[in-house]
Protein backbone atom coordinates (compact mmCIF):
# COMPACT_ATOMS: atom_id res chain seq x y z
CA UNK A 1 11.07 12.06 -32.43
CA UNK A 2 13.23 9.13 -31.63
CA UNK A 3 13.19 7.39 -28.01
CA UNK A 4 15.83 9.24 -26.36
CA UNK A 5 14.88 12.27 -27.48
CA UNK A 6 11.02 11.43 -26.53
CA UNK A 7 12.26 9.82 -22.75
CA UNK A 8 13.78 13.61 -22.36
CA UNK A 9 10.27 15.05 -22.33
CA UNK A 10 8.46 12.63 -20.74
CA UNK A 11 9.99 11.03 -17.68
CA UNK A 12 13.40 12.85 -17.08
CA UNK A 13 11.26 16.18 -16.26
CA UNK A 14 10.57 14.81 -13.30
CA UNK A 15 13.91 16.35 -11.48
CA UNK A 16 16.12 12.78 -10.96
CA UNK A 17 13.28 10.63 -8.53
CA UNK A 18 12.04 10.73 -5.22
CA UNK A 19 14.42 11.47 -1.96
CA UNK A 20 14.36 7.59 -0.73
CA UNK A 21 16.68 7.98 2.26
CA UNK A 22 18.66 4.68 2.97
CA UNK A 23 17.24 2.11 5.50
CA UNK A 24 18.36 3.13 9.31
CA UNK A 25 19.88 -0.98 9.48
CA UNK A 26 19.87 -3.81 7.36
CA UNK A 27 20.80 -6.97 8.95
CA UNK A 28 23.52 -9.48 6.52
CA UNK A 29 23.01 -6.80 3.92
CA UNK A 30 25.24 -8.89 1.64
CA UNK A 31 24.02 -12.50 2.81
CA UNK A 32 23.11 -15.45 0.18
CA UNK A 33 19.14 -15.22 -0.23
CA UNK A 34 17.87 -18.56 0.53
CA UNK A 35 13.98 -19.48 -0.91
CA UNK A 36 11.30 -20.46 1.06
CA UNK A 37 8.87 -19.51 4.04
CA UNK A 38 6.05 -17.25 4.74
CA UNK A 39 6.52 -13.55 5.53
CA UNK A 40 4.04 -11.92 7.37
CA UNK A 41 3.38 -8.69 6.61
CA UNK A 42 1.43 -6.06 8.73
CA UNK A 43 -0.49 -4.17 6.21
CA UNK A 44 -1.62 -0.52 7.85
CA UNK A 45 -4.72 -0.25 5.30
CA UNK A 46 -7.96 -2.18 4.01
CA UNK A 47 -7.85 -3.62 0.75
CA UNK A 48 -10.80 -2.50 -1.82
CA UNK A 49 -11.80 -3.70 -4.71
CA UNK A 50 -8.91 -6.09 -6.22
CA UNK A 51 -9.33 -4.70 -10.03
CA UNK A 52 -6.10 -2.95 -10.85
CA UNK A 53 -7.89 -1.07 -13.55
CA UNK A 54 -10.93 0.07 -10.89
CA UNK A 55 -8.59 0.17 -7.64
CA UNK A 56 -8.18 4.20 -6.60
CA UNK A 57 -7.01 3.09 -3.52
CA UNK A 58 -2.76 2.78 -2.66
CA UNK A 59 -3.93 0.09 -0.13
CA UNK A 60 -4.84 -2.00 -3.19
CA UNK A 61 -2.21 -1.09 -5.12
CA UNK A 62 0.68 -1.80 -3.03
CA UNK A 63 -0.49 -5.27 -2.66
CA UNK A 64 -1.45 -5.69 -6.43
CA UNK A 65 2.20 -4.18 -7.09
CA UNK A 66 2.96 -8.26 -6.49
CA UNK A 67 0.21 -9.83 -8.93
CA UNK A 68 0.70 -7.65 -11.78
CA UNK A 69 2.86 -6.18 -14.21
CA UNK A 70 2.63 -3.46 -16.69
CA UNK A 71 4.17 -3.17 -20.63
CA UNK A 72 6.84 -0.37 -19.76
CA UNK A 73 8.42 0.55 -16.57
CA UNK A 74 10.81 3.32 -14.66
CA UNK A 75 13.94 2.38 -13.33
CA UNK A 76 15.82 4.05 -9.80
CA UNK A 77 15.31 7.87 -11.34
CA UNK A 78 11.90 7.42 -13.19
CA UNK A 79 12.81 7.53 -16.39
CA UNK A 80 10.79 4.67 -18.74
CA UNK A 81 12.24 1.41 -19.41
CA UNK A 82 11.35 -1.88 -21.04
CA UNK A 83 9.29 -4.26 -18.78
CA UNK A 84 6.68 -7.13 -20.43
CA UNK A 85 7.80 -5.40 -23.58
CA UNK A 86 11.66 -6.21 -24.19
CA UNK A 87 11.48 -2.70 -26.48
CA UNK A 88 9.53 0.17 -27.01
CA UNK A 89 9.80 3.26 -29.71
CA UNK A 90 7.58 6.06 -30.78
CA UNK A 91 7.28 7.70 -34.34
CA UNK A 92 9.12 10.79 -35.42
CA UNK A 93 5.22 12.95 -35.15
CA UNK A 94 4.93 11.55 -32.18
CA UNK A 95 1.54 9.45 -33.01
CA UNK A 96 2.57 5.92 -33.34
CA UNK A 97 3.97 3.70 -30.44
CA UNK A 98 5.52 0.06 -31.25
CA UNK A 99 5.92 -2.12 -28.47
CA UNK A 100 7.87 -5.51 -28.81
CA UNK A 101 6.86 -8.05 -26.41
CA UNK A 102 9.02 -10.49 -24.31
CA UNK A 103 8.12 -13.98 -25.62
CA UNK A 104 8.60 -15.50 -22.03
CA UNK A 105 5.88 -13.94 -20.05
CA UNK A 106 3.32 -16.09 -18.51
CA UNK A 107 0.11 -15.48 -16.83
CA UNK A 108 -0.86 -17.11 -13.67
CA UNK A 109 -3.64 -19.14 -15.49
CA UNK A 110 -0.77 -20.72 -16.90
CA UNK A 111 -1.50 -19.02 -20.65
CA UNK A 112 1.57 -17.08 -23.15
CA UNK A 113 1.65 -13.39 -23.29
CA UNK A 114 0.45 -12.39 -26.42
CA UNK A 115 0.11 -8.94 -27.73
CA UNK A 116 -4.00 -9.84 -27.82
CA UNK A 117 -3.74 -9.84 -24.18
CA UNK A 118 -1.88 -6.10 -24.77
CA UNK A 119 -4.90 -4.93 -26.91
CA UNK A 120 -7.28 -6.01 -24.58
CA UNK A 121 -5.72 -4.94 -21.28
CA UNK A 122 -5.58 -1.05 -22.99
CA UNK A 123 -9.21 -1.17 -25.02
CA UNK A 124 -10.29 -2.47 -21.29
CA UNK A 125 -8.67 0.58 -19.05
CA UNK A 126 -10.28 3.09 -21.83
CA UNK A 127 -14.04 1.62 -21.90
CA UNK A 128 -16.35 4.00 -20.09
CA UNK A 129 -18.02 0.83 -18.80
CA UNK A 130 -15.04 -0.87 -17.00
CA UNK A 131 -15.30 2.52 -14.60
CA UNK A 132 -11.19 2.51 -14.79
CA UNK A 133 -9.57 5.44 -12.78
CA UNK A 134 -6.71 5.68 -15.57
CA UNK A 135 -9.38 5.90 -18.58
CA UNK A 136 -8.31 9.23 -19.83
CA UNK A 137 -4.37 8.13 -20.57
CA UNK A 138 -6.12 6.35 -23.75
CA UNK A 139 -8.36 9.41 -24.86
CA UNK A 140 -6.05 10.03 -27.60
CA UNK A 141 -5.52 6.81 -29.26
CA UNK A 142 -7.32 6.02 -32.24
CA UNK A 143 -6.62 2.31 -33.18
CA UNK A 144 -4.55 -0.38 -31.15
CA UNK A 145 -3.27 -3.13 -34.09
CA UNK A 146 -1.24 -6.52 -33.41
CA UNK A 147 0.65 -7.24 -36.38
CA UNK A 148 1.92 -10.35 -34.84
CA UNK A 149 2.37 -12.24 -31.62
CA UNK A 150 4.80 -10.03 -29.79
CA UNK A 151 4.11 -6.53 -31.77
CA UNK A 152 1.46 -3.86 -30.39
CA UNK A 153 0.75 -0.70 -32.40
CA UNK A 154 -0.61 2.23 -30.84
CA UNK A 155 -1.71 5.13 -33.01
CA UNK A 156 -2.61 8.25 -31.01
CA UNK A 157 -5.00 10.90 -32.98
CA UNK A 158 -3.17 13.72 -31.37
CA UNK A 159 0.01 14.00 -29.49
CA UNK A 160 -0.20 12.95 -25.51
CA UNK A 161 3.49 13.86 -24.35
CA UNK A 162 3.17 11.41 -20.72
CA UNK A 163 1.39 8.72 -22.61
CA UNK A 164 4.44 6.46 -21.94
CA UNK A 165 5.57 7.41 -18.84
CA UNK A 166 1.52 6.73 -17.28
CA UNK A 167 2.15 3.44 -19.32
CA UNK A 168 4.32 2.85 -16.43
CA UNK A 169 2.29 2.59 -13.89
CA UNK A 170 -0.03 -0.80 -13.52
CA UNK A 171 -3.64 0.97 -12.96
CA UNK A 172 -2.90 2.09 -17.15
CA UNK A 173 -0.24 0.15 -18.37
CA UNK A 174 -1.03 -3.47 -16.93
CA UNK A 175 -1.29 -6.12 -18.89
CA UNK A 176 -3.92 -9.16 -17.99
CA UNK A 177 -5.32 -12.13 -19.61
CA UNK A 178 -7.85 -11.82 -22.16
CA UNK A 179 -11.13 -12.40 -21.11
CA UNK A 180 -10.23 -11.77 -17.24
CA UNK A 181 -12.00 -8.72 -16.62
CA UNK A 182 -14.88 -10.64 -14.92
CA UNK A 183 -13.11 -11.89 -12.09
CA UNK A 184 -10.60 -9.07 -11.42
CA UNK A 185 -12.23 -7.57 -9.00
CA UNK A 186 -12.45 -10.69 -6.37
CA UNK A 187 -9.65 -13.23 -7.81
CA UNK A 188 -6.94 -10.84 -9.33
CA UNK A 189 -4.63 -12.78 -11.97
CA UNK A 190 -1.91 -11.34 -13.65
CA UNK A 191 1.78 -12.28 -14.73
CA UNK A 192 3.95 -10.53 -11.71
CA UNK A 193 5.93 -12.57 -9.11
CA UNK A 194 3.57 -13.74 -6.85
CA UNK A 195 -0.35 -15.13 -7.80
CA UNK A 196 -3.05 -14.57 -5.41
CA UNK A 197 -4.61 -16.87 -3.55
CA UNK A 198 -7.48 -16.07 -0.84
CA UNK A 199 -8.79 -13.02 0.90
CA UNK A 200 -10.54 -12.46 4.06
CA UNK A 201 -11.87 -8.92 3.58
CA UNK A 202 -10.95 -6.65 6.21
CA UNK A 203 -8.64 -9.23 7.46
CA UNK A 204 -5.77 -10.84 5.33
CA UNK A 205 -4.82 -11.78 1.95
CA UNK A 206 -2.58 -14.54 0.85
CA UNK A 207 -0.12 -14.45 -2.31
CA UNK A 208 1.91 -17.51 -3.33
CA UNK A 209 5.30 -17.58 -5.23
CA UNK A 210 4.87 -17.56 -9.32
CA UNK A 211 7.19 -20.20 -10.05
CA UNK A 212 7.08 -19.20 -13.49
CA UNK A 213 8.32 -15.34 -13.64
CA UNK A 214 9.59 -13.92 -16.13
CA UNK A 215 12.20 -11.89 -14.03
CA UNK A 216 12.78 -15.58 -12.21
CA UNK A 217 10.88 -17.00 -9.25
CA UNK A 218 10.91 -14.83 -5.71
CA UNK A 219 12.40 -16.11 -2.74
CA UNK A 220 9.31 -15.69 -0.37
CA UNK A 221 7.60 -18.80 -0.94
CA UNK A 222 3.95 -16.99 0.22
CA UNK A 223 3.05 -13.40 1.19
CA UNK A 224 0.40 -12.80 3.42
CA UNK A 225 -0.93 -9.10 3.83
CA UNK A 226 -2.31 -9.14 7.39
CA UNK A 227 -4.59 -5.58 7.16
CA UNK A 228 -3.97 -4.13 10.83
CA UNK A 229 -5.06 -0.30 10.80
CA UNK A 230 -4.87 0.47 14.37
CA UNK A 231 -1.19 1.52 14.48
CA UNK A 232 -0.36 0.16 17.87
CA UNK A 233 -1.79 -3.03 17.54
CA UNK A 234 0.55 -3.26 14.17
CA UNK A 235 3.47 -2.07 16.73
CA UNK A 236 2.72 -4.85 19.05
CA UNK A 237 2.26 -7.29 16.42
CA UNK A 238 5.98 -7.19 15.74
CA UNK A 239 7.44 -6.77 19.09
CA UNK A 240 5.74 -10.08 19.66
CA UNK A 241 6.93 -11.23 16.31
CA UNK A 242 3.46 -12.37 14.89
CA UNK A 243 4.41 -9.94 12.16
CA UNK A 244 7.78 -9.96 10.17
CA UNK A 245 7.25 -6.16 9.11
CA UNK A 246 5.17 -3.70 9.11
CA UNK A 247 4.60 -0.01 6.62
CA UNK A 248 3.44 3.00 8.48
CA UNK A 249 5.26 2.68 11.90
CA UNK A 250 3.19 4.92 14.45
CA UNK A 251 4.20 8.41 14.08
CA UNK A 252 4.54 8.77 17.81
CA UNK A 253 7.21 6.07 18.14
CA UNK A 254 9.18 6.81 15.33
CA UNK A 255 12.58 8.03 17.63
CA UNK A 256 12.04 5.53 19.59
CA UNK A 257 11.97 2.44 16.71
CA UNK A 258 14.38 4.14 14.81
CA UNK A 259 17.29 3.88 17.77
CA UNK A 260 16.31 0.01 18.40
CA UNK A 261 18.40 -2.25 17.60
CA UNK A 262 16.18 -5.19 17.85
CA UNK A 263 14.88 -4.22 14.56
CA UNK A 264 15.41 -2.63 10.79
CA UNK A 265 13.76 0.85 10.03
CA UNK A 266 13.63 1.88 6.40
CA UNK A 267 12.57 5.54 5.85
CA UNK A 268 12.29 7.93 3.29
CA UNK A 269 10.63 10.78 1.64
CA UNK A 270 7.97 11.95 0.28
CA UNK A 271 5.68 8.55 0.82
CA UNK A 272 2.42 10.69 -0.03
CA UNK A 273 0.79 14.30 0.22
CA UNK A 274 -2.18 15.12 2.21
CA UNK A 275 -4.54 17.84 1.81
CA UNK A 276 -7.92 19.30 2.68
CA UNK A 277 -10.76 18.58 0.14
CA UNK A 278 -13.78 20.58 -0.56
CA UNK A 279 -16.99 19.27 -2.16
CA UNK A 280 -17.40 21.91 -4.70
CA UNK A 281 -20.94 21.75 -5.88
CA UNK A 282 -21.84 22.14 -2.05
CA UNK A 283 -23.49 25.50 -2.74
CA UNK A 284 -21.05 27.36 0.18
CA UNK A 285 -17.98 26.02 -1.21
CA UNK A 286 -19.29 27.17 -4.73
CA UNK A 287 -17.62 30.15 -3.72
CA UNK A 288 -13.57 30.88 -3.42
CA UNK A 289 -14.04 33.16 -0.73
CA UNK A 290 -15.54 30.51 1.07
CA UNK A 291 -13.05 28.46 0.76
CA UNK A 292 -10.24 30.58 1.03
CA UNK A 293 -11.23 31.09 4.52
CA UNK A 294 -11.14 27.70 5.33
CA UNK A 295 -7.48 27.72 4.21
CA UNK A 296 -6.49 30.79 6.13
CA UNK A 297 -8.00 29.17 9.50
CA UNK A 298 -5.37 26.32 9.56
CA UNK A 299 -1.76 26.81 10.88
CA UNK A 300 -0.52 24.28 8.71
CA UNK A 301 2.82 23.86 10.30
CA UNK A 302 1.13 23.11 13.73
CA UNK A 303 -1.13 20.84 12.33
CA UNK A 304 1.63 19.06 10.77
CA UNK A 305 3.75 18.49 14.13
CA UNK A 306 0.42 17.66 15.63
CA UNK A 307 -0.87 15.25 13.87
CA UNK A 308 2.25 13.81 12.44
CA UNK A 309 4.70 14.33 15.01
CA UNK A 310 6.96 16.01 12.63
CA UNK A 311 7.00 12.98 10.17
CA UNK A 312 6.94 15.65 6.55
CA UNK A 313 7.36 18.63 5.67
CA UNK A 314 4.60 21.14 4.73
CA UNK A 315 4.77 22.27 1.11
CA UNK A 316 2.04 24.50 -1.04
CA UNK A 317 2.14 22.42 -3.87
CA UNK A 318 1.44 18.55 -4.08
CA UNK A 319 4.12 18.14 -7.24
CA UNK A 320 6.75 16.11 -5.42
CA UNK A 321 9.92 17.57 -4.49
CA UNK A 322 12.17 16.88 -6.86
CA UNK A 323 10.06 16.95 -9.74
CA UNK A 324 10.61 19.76 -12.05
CA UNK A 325 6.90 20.92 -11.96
CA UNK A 326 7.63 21.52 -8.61
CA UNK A 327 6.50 25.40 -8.08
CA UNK A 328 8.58 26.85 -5.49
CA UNK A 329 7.12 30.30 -5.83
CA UNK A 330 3.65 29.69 -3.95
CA UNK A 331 2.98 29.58 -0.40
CA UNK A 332 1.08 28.13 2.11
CA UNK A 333 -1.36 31.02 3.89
CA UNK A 334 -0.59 31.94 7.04
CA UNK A 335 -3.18 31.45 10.08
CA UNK A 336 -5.50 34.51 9.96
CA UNK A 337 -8.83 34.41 11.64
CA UNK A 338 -9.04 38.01 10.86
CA UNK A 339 -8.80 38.00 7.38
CA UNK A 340 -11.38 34.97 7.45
CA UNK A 341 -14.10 36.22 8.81
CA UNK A 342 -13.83 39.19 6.66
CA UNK A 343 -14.08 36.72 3.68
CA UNK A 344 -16.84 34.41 5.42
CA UNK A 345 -18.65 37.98 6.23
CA UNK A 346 -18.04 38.86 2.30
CA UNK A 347 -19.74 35.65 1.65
CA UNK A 348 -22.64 36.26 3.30
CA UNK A 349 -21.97 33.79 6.46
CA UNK A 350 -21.82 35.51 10.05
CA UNK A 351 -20.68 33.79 12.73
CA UNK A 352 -22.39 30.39 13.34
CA UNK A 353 -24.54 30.45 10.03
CA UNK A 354 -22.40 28.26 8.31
CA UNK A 355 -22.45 24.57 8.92
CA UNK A 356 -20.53 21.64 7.70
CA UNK A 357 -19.84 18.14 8.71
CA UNK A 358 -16.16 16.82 8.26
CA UNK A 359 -15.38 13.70 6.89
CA UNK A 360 -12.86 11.80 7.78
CA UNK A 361 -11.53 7.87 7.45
CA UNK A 362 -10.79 5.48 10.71
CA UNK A 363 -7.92 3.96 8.12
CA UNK A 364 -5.64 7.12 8.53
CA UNK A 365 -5.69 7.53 12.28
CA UNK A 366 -3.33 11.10 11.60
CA UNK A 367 -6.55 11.75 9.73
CA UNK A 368 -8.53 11.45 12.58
CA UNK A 369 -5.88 13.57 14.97
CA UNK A 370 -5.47 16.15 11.85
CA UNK A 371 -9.68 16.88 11.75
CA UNK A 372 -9.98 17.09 15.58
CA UNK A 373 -6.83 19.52 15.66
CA UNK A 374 -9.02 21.65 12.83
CA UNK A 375 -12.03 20.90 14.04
CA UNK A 376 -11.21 23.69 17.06
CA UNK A 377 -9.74 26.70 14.51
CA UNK A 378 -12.52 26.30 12.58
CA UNK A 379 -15.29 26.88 15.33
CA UNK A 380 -12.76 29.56 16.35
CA UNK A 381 -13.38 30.85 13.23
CA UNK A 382 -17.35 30.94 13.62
CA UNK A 383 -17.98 27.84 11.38
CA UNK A 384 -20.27 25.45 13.22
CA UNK A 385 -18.64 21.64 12.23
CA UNK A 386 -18.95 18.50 13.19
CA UNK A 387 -16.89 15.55 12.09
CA UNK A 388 -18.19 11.88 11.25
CA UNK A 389 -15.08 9.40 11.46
CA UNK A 390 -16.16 6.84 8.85
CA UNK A 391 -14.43 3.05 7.96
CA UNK A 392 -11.98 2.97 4.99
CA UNK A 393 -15.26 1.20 3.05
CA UNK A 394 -17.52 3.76 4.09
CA UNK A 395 -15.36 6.45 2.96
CA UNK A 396 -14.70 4.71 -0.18
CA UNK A 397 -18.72 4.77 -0.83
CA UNK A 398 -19.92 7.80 0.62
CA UNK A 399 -16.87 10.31 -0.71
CA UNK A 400 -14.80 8.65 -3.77
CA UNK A 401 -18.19 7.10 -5.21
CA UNK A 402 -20.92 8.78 -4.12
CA UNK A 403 -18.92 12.33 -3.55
CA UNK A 404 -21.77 12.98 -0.73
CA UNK A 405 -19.51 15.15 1.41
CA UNK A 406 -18.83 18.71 2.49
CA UNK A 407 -15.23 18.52 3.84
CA UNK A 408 -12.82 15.95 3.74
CA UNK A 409 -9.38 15.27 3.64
CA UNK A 410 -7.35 12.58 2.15
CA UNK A 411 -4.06 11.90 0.96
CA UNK A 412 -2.56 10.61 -2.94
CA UNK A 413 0.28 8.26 -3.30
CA UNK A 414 2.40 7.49 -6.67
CA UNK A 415 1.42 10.22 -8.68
CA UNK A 416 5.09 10.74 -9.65
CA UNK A 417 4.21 11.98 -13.07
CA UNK A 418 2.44 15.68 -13.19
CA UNK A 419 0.20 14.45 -16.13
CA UNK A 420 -1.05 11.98 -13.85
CA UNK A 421 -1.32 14.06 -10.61
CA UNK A 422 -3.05 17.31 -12.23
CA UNK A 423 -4.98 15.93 -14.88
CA UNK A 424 -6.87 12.79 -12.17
CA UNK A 425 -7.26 15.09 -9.75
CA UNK A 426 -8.10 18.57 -11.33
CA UNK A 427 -9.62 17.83 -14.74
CA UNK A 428 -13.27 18.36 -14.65
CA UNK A 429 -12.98 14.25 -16.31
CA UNK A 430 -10.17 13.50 -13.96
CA UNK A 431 -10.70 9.45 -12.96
CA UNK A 432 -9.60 11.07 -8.98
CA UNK A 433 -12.24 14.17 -8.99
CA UNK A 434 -14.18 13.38 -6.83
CA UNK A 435 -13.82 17.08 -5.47
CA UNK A 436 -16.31 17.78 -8.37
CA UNK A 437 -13.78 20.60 -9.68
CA UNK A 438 -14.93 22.24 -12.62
CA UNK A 439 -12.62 25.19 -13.69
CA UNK A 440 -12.75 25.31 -17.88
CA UNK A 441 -9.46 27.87 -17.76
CA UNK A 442 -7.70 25.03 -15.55
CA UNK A 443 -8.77 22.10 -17.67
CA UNK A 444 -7.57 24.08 -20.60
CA UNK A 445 -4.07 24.78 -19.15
CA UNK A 446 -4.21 20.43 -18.30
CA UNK A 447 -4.99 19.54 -22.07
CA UNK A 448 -2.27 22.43 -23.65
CA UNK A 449 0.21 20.42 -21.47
CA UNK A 450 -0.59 17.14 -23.24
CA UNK A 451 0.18 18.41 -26.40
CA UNK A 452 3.15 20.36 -25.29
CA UNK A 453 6.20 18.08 -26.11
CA UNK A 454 8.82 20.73 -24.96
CA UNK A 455 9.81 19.66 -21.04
CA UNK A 456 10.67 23.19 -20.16
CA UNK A 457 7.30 24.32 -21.56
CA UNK A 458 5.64 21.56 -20.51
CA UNK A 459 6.56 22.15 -16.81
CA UNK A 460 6.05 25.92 -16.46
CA UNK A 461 2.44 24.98 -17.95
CA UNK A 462 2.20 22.79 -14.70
CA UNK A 463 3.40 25.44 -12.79
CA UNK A 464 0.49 27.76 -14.04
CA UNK A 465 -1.85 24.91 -12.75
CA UNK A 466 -0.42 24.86 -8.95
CA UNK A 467 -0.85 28.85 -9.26
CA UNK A 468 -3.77 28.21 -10.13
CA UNK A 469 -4.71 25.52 -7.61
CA UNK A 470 -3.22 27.61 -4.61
CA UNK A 471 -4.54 31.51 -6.27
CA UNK A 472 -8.44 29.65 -5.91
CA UNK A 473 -8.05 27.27 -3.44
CA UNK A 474 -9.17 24.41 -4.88
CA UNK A 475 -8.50 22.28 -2.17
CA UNK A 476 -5.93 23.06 0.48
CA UNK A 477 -2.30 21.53 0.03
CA UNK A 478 -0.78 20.40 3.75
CA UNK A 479 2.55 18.48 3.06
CA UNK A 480 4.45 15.37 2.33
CA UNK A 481 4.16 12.47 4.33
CA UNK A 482 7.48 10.20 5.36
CA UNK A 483 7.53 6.64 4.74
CA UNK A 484 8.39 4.07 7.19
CA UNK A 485 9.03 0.39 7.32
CA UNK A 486 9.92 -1.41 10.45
CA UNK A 487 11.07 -5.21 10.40
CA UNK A 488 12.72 -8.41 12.01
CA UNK A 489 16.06 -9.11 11.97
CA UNK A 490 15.86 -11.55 9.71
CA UNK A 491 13.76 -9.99 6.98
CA UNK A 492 16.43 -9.73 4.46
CA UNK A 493 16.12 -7.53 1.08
CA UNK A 494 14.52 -4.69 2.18
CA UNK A 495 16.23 -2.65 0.15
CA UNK A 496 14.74 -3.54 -2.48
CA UNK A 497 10.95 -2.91 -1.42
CA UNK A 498 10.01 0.22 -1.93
CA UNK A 499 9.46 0.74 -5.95
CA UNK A 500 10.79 4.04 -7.62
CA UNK A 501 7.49 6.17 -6.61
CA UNK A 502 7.79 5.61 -3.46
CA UNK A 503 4.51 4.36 -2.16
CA UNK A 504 4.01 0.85 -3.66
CA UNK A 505 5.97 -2.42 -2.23
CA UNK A 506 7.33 -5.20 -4.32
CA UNK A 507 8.17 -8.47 -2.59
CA UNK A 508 10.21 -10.46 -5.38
CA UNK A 509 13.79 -10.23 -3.80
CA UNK A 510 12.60 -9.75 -0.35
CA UNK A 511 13.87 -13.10 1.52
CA UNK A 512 13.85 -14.80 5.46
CA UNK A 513 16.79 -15.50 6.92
CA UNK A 514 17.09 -18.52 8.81
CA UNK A 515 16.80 -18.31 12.78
């Protein structure tokens, strides 16, 4: 199979892109970008861990999106392109990748890209030890081999359809010095536009202009990611212009922003979806009944213009939109407290017998609104629940690590690509199952649709798996979040911010205007 015809079956499934609407304003759209100064930035979440191979968090990655780069790429409509390698082609059997570097990349420590950095960046993501959430793209490949300088050779053992297009992302397809693993995780180095600098955790991080580029120095002479999670102190903080933008502006003041002239608004959708997890080696969610219930006990359209004042759209299935894995066939269950306690009865639980404790994270305040809003239907429904709001880090250790949790809910960002959306989250191995989902017919369905080359085969196979999802109620599928950007005047390029997927933020042709 030659590249075109390979690019057909891996990224163009995915339906054209994400719905990005165009920015509300743009001030000087067409202006002269001039370098220099400092943009503050008014970061809604908590940067983790700084190791883009460990990282599960968007909060990381959006600012990492700035520090790193990865071998291939997607353009405007998703589809794989050329990025630190200048070209790319795969075998006619579909086993054998070549990648041909750019000889002009350089690394913040001031070392050439070599295609040893390549091999180690990749043998890194797919060593159990690292702990890398992307460890299963590289399951397949047998041997890694650098001919030369700027040649990589990647020999698969059997055929893995998306390994390209998850190449495209930086948590599998970054590339980093060699030897840098070590100090990821607190000094992040890379080769992308801007090099990091300092962090104050819980506070700010600073990034400084990469002089040295390879797609030519940014503007922006620094970056600094201010972390404010309380949305209307990150409101205030650009009224009073101690901010020069802000993601995430608060739900609640959306129409207002939006018809203010004072500033730009850039919106689009999806940004993210957001669902209800269950733990499911907690012995009552063991059982589909159980959880089924749950599901029929939420009027998800309600809880949507609750807790996000309208700012989505509900959907059954978390494929986005446009994708063609998108199944339009299922449907959300309607409220029925009826039908659940029938099911909760069937399960053995009468009313008040069963007992869980909620989850939920301070860093998504709609999280917060969304659990309180369920919190009442569910003791409606005879389940005695409690929630415990926990900090960003304390979710991070107690559910993603530790998975010591009953109920939860969170929400997933970038996972564009239904290899990488279904396979992290659903696989019994999946580096994001922390659900501890372990359904052998579903992970068989996930590893036929690795092998399966055909697109329209290929997607009906992901299809199956929503059906699948939704028919057992794996976890229960809310909708898609908007994005939102709000800025000064004078914050010029914003057009350019939001990357292809929709949820990360580059800053390279972002540029101040002079006052």
């Amino acid at each position: 199979m030659k590249r075109r015809e390979f690019l057909q079956t891996s990224t163009a499934m995915i339906g054209g892109g994400l719905m990005t609407g165009a920015p509300m304003a743009f001030a000087d759209a067409h202006a002269t970008p001039v370098s220099g100064g400092t943009l503050i930035w008014g970061h809604s979440e908590t940067t983790q861990n700084l190791d883009i191979h460990q990282t599960g968090t968007a909060s990381t990655g959006r600012l990492l999106q700035n520090v790193h780069e990865s071998i291939v790429t997607t353009d405007a409509d998703l589809n794989v392109v050329p990025n630190l390698a200048s070209s790319f082609e795969q075998s006619d059997d579909g086993l054998t990748y070549t990648f041909t570097l750019r000889d002009d990349v350089m690394f913040h420590t001031g070392a050439k890209m070599t295609s040893a950095d390549v091999k180690y960046s990749f043998e890194r993501c797919a060593d159990p030890e690292t702990g890398a959430t992307n460890f299963e793209v590289f399951n397949a490949v047998e041997a890694i081999e650098t001919p030369d300088d700027v040649t990589v050779i990647v020999k698969l053992k059997s055929v893995n359809a998306p390994f390209l297009s998850r190449l495209a992302e930086n948590g599998a397809g970054v590339v980093m010095p060699i030897g840098s693993g070590d100090v990821q995780g607190d000094t992040p180095v890379g080769a992308g536009p801007f090099k990091f600098v300092r962090r104050e955790f819980g506070n700010e991080v600073e990034l400084e202009r990469f002089e040295e580029y390879f797609d030519g120095p940014a503007y922006l002479e620094k970056v600094i990611s201010r972390e404010i999670t309380e949305p209307t102190v990150r409101l205030t903080g650009l009224r009073t212009g101690e901010v020069h933008m802000i993601n995430d502006i608060p739900l609640d003041r959306m129409s207002e922003f939006e018809s203010n002239n004072e500033f730009q608004t850039v919106s689009w959708f999806p940004l993210n979806f957001d669902f209800l997890n269950f733990n499911h080696e907690f012995e009552p969610f063991k059982d589909a009944r159980v959880r089924e219930a749950f599901d029929l006990m939420i009027d998800k359209e309600v809880l949507m213009q609750g807790a996000l004042w309208g700012q989505g759209k509900a959907s059954a299935s978390p494929s986005f939109p446009t994708s063609a894995s998108y199944n339009d066939s299922i449907s959300q269950r309607p409220q029925d407290f009826e039908r659940a306690a029938a099911l909760l009865q069937e399960a053995g639980f009468g009313p008040g017998e069963l007992k869980v404790v909620f989850k939920v994270t301070t860093n998504y305040p709609y999280h917060v609104d969304s659990a309180q809003i369920m919190l009442e239907w569910f003791r409606q429904g005879g389940v005695d629940i409690k929630i415990e709001q926990l900090t960003w880090s304390d979710w991070l250790s107690q559910v993603w690590v530790d998975k010591d949790f009953q109920i939860t809910m969170m929400n997933f960002f970038t996972l564009w690509e239904p290899d990488f959306l279904y396979y992290s989250l659903y696989h019994t191995t999946g580096g994001f199952n922390y659900r501890k989902i372990s359904e052998p017919a579903l992970d068989e369905m996930l590893e036929k649709a690795r092998i399966t080359v055909d697109t329209d085969d290929r997607m009906a196979i992901y299809k199956d798996v929503q059906k699948y999802i939704n028919e057992n109620t794996l976890d229960v599928i809310l909708w898609f979040r908007n994005g939102t950007i709000g800025a000064q005047t004078n914050v010029m390029g914003l057009d350019t911010i939001v990357q292809p997927n929709g949820s990360e933020m580059n800053f390279h042709k972002v540029w101040l205007k002079e006052a």
